[in-house]
Protein backbone atom coordinates (compact mmCIF):
# COMPACT_ATOMS: atom_id res chain seq x y z
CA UNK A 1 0.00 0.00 0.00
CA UNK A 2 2.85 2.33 0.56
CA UNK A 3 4.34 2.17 -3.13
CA UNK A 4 0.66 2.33 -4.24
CA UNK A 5 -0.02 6.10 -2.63
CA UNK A 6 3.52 6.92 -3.16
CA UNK A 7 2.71 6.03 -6.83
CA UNK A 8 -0.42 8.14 -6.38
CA UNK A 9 1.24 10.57 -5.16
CA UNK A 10 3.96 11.35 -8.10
CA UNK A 11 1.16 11.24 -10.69
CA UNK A 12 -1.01 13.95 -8.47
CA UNK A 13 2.22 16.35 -8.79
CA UNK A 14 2.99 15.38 -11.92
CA UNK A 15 -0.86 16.47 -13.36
CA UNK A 16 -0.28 19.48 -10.80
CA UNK A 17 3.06 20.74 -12.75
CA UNK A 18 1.70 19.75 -15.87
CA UNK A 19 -2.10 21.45 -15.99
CA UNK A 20 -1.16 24.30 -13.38
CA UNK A 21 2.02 24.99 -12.41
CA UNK A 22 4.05 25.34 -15.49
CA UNK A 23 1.00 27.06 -17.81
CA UNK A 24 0.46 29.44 -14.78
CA UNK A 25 3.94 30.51 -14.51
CA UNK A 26 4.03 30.86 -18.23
CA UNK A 27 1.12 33.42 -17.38
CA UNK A 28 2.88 35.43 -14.32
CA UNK A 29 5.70 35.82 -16.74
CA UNK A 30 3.93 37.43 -19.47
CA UNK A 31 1.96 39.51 -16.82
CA UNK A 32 5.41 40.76 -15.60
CA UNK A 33 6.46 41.43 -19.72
CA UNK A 34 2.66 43.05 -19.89
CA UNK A 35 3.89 45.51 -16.96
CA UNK A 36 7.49 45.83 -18.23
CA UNK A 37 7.04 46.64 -21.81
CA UNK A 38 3.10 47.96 -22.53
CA UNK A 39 1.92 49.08 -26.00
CA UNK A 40 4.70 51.82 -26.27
CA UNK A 41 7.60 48.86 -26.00
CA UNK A 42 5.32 45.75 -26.93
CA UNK A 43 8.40 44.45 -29.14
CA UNK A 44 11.53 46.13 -27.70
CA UNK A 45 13.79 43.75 -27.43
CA UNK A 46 16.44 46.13 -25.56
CA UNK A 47 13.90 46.99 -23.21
CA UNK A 48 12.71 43.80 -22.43
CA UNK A 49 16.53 42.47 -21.97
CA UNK A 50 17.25 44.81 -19.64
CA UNK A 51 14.39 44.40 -17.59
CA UNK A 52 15.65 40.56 -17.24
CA UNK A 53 18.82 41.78 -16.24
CA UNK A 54 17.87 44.08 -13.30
CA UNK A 55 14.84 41.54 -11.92
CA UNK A 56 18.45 38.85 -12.07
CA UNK A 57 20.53 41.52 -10.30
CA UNK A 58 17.81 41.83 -7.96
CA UNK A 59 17.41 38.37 -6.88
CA UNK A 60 20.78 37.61 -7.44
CA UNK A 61 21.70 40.59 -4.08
CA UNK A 62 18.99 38.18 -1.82
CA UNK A 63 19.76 36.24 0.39
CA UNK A 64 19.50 31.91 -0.12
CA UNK A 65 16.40 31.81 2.02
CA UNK A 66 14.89 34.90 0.41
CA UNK A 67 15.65 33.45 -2.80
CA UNK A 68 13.76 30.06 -1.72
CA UNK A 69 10.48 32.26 -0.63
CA UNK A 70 10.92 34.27 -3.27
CA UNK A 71 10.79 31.06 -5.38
CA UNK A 72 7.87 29.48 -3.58
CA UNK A 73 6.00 32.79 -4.04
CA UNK A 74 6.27 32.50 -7.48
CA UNK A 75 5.23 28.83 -7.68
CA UNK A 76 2.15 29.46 -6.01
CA UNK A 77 1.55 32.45 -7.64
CA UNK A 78 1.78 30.47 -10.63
CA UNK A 79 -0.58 27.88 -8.95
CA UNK A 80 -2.96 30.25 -7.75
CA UNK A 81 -3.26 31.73 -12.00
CA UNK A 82 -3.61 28.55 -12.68
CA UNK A 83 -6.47 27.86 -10.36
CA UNK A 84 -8.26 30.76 -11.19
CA UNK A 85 -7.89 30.15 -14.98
CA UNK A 86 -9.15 26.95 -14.56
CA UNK A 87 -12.35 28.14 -12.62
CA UNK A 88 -13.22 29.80 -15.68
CA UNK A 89 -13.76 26.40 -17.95
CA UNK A 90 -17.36 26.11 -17.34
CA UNK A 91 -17.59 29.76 -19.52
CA UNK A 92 -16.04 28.19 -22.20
CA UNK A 93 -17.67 24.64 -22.20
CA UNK A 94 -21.14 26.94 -22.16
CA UNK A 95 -20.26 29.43 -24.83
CA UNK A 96 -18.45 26.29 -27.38
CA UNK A 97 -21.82 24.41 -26.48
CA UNK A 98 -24.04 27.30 -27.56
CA UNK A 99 -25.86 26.98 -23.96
CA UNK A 100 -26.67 31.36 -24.16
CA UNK A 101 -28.38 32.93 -21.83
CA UNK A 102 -29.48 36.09 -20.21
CA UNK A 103 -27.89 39.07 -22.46
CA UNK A 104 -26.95 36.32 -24.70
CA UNK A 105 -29.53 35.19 -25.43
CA UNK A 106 -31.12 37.42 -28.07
CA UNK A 107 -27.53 36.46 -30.31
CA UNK A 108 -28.53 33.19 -29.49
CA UNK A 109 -31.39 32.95 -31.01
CA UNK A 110 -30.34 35.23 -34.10
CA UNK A 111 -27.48 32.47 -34.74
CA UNK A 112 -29.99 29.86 -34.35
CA UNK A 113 -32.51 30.94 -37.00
CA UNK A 114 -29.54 32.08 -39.07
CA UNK A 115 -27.89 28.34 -38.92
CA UNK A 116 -31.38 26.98 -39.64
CA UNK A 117 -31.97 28.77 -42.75
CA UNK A 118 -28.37 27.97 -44.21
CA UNK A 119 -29.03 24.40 -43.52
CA UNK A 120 -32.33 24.20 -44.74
CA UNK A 121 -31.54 26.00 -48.20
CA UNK A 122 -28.70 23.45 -48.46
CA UNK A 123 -31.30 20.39 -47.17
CA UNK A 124 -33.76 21.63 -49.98
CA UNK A 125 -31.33 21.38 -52.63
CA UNK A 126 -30.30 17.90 -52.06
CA UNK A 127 -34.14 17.18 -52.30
CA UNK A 128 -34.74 19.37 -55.29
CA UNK A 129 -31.85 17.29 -56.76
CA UNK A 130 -33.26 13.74 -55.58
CA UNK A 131 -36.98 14.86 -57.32
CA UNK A 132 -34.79 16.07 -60.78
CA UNK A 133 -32.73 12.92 -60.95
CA UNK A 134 -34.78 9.62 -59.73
CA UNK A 135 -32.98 6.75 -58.41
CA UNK A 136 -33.73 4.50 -60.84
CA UNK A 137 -32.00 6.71 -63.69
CA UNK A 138 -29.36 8.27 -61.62
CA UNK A 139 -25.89 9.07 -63.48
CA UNK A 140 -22.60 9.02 -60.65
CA UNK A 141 -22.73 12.28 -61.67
CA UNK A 142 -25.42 13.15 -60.88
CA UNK A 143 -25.52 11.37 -57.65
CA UNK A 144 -22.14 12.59 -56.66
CA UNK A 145 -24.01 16.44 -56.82
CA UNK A 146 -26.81 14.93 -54.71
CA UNK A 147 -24.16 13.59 -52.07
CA UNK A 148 -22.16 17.11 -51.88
CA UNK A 149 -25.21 18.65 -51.46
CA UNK A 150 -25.90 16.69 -48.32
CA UNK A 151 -22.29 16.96 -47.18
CA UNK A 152 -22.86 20.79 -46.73
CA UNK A 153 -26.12 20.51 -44.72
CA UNK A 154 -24.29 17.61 -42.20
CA UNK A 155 -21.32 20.10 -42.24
CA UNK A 156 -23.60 22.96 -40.83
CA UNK A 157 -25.50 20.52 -38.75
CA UNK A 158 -26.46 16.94 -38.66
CA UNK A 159 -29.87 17.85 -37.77
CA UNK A 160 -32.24 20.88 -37.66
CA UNK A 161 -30.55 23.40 -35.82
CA UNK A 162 -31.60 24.29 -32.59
CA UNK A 163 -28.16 26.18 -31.00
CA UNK A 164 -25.90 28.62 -31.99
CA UNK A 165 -22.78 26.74 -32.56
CA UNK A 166 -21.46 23.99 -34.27
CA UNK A 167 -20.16 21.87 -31.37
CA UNK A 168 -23.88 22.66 -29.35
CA UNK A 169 -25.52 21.74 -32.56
CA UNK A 170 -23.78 18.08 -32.28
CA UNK A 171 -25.24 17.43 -29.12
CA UNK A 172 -28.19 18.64 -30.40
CA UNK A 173 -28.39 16.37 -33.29
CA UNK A 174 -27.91 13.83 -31.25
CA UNK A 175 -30.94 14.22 -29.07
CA UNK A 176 -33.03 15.13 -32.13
CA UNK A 177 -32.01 12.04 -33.64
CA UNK A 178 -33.10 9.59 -30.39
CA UNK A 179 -36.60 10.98 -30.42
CA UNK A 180 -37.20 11.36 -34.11
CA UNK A 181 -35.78 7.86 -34.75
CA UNK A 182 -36.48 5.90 -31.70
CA UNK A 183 -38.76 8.31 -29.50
CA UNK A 184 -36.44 8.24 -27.30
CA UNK A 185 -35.72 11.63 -25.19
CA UNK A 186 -32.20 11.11 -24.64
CA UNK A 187 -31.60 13.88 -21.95
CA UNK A 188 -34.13 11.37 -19.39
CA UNK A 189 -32.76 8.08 -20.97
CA UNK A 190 -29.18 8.81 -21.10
CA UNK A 191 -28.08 8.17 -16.89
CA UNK A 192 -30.28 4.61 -17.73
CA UNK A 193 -29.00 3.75 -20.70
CA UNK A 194 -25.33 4.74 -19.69
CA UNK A 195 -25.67 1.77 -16.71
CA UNK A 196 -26.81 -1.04 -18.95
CA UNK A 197 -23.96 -0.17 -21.60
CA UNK A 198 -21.04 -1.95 -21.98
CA UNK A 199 -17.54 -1.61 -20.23
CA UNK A 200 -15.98 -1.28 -23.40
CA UNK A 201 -18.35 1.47 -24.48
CA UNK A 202 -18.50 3.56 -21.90
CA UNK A 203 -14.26 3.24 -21.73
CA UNK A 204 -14.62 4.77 -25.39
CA UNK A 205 -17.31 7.39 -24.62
CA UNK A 206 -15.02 8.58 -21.37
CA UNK A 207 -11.89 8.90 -22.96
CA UNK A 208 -13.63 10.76 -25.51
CA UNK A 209 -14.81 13.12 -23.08
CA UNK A 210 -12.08 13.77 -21.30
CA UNK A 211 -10.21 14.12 -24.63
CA UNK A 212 -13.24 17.21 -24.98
CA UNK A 213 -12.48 18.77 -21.74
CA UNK A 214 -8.90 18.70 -22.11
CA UNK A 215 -9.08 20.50 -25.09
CA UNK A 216 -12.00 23.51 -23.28
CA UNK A 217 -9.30 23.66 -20.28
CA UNK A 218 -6.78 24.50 -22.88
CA UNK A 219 -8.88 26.89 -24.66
CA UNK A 220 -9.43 28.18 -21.33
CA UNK A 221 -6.38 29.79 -21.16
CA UNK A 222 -7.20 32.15 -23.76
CA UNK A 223 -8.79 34.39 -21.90
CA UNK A 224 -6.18 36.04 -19.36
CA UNK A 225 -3.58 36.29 -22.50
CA UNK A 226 -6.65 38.17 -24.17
CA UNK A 227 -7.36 40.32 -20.79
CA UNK A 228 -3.36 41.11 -20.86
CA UNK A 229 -3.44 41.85 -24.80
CA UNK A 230 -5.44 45.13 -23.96
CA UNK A 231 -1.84 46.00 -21.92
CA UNK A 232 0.67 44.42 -24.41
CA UNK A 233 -0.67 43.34 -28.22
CA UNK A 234 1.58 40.17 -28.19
CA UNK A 235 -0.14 38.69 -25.52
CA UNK A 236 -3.74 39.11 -27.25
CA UNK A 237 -1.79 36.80 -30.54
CA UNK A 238 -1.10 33.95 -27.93
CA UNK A 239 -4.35 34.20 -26.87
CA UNK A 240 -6.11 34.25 -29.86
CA UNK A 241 -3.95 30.78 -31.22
CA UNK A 242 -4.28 29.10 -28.00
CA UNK A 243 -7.88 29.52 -27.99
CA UNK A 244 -8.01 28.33 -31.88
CA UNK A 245 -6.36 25.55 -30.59
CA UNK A 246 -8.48 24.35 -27.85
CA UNK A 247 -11.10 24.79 -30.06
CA UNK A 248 -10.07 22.80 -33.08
CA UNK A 249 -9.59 20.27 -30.56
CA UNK A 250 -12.48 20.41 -28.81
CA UNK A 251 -14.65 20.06 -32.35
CA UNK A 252 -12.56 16.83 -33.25
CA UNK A 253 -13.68 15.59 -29.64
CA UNK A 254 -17.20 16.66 -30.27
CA UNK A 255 -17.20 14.57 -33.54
CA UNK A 256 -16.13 11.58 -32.02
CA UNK A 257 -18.34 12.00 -28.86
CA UNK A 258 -21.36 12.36 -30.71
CA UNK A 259 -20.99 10.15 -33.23
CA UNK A 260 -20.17 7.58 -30.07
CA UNK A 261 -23.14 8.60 -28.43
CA UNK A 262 -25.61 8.24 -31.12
CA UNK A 263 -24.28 4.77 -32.02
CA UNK A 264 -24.62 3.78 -28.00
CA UNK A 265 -28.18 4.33 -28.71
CA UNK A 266 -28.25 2.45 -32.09
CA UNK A 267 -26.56 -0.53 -30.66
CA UNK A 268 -27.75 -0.51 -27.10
CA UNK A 269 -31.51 1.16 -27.13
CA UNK A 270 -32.88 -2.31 -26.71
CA UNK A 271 -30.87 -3.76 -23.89
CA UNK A 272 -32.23 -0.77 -21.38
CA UNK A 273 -35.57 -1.59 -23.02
CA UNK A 274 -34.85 -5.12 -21.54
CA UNK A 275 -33.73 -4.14 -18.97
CA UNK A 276 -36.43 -1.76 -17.92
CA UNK A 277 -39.15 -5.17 -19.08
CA UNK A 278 -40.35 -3.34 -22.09
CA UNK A 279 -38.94 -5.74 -24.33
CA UNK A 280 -38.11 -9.29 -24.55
CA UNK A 281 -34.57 -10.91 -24.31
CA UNK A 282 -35.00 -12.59 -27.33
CA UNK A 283 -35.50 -9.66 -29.00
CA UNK A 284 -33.33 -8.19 -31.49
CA UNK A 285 -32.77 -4.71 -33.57
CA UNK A 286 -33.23 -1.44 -33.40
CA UNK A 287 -35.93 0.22 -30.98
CA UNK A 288 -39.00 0.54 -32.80
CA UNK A 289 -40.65 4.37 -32.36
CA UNK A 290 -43.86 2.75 -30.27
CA UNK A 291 -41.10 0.83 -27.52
CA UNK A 292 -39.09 4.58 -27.95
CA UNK A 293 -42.46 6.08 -26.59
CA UNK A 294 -42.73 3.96 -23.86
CA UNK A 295 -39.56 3.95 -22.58
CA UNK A 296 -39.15 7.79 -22.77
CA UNK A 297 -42.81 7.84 -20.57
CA UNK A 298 -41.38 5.33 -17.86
CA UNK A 299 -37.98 7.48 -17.55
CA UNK A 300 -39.87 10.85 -17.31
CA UNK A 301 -41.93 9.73 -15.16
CA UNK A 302 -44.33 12.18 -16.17
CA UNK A 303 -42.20 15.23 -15.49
């Protein structure tokens, strides 16, 4: 038991260093730049060089044990940024998701009719296409143009629109999906139908996750280089590509997640239909719409 929590231990520091520590101090260093150089010196090399030197000259005059507090002050300054930064993931899990409220809300809403008119002019000329070029005589041609056509309304959105972004629209299609499909409402079925899944499944579905809110806690960190970058330009730049990275990831994620999550439900509808005795063992396939209905009424429980 010892080597185990000594084990535990060195991989709690070693996620402390890695997701706080060293990304904080990178942060209390370009705060000190920020305060050192400003707009009027954002790129002044000479300047900034010589304020390295005198801070070194300056601790270099301290004392050993000053130095070692002086140290430890900056560490958990650097933990403390780091702390705070990270307090701040929920904002950008809700704004990537499209979940808008309060003075939000009105841009919300303007994205979300604006997203479903795109993708319906783009769903309505796969159909017109379909009705001009029947199955039965259909040139590769011809169906190629039929298949881009569909590619750009799944690019917008993989079902009717219903938030403002493209990662909250996943999720969405997702749920719209479940209940048009299956009549399942997903939101009520999920916790149920995540219990009855399998192990290898939901290992899948959680890594995928976490790969997602890796990638919002590093977008995260966008936001105090953008706060700084109203002090000293530079620091708005590393903002703006660390949050373009975090959010590149964080749509691959999204892809993956989703497409995960609808095909738990594909695959897996029936056994919490089973489970919950609205359908027999023997039974195979999909979720019919009917068995979707009833399920979804004995999970809401009429709420």
């Amino acid at each position: 038991m010892g080597g185990f929590f000594q084990e535990l231990a060195k991989k709690l520091a070693e996620q402390w260093v890695a997701l706080l520590v060293v990304p904080g101090a990178l942060l209390v260093v370009t705060a000190w730049w920020t305060v050192e150089l400003g707009q009027a010196h954002a790129l002044d090399l000479r300047e900034l060089t010589g304020a390295v030197s005198a801070a070194g000259s300056v601790m270099g005059r301290q004392t050993g044990g000053t130095q070692v507090v002086l140290i430890v002050a900056v560490l958990l300054a650097a933990s403390g940024a780091g702390l705070a930064v990270q307090s701040l993931a929920g904002l950008t899990r809700v704004l990537w998701l499209g979940q808008w409220r309060g003075p939000l809300g009105p841009v919300g809403r303007w994205r979300v009719a604006h997203r479903r008119a795109r993708w319906g002019r783009c769903v309505e000329r796969r159909r017109s296409l379909e009705r001009a070029h029947p199955r039965q005589s259909r040139t590769p041609d011809q169906q190629l143009q039929i298949d881009l056509a569909a590619d750009r309304a799944n690019q917008i959105a993989l079902a009717e629109p219903g938030r403002p972004t493209w990662m909250g629209d996943r999720v969405h299609a997702v749920e719209r999906i479940a209940l048009h499909r299956y009549g399942v409402d997903l939101p009520f079925a999920w916790p149920r139908l995540w219990l009855v899944l399998p192990d290898t499944t939901r290992a899948e579905i959680t890594a995928t996750h976490a790969a997602f809110a890796g990638a919002v806690a590093v977008g995260t960190w966008a936001w105090p280089y953008l706060l700084l970058g109203i002090f000293w330009w530079p620091a708005a730049v590393v903002g703006g590509g660390i949050g373009v990275t975090g959010w590149a990831r964080a749509r691959s994620a999204m892809t993956d997640l989703a497409a995960l999550s609808e095909s738990a439900v594909d695959l897996h509808g029936r056994a919490l239909a089973v489970a919950l005795g609205l359908s027999e063992p023997e039974t195979v396939g999909p979720l019919s719409i009917a068995e979707g209905e009833q399920l979804t009424a004995l999970v809401r429980k009429g709420r």
